[in-house]
Protein backbone atom coordinates (compact mmCIF):
# COMPACT_ATOMS: atom_id res chain seq x y z
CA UNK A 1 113.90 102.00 101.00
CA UNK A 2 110.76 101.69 99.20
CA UNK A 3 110.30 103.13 95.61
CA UNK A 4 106.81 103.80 93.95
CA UNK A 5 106.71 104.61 90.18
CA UNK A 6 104.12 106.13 88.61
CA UNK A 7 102.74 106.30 85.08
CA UNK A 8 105.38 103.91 83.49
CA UNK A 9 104.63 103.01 79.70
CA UNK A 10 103.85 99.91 79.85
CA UNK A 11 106.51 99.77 76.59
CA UNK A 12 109.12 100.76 79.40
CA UNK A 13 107.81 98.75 82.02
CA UNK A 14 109.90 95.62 80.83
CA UNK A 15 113.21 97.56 80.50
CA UNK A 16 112.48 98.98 84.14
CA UNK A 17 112.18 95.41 85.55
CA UNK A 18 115.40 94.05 83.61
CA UNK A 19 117.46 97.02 85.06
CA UNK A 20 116.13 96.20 88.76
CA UNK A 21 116.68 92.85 88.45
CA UNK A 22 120.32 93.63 86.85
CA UNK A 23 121.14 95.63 90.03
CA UNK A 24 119.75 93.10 92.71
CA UNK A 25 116.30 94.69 93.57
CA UNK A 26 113.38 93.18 94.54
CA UNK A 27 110.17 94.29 92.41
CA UNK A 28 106.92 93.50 94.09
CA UNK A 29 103.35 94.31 93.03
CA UNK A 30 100.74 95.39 95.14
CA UNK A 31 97.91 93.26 94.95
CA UNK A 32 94.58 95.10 94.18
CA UNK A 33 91.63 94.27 97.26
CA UNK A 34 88.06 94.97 95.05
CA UNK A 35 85.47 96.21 97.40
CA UNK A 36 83.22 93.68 99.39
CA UNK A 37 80.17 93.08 96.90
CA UNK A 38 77.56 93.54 99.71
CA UNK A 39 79.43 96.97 100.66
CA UNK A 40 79.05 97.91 96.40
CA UNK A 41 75.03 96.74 96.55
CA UNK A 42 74.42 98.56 99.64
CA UNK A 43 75.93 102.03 98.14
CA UNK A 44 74.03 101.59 94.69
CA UNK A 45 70.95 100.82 96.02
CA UNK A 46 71.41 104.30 98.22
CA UNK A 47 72.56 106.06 95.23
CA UNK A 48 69.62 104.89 93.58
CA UNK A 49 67.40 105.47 96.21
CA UNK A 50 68.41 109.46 96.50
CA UNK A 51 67.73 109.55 92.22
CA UNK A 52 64.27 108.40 93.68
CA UNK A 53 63.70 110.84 95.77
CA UNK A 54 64.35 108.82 99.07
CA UNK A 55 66.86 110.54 100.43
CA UNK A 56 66.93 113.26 102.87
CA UNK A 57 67.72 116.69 103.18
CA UNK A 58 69.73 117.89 106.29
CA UNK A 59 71.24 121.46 107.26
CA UNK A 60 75.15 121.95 107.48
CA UNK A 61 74.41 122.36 111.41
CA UNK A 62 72.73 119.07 111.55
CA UNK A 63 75.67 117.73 109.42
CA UNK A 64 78.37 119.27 111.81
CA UNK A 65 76.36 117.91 114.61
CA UNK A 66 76.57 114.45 113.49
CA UNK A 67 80.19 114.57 112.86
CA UNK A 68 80.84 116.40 116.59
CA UNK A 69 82.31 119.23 114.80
């Protein structure tokens, strides 16, 4: 079984460990993946393309369309 704890102090986070690894559990830590740095250029140069007045308007039909809703 797989237990996720949220918003530990990180005051408490020590005493948490010591009681897991008292009892025979195994603590692992997910490792955190950062976005591909072409993927983050590519999103704020749209962003700051649309501040620019490049982007373009579409209705919620042509939106729904799109999406084959």
């Amino acid at each position: 079984m797989d237990i996720v704890l949220k918003n530990v102090k990180k005051k408490d986070l020590q005493v948490i460990k010591s009681l897991a690894k008292a009892l025979g559990f195994e603590i692992s830590t997910p490792e955190e993946k950062p976005y591909d740095p072409q993927f983050v250029k590519e999103i704020l140069e749209a962003a700051e393309g649309v501040k620019n007045g490049k982007g373009k308007e579409i209705s919620m039909e042509e939106f729904k369309k799109m999406c084959g809703i």
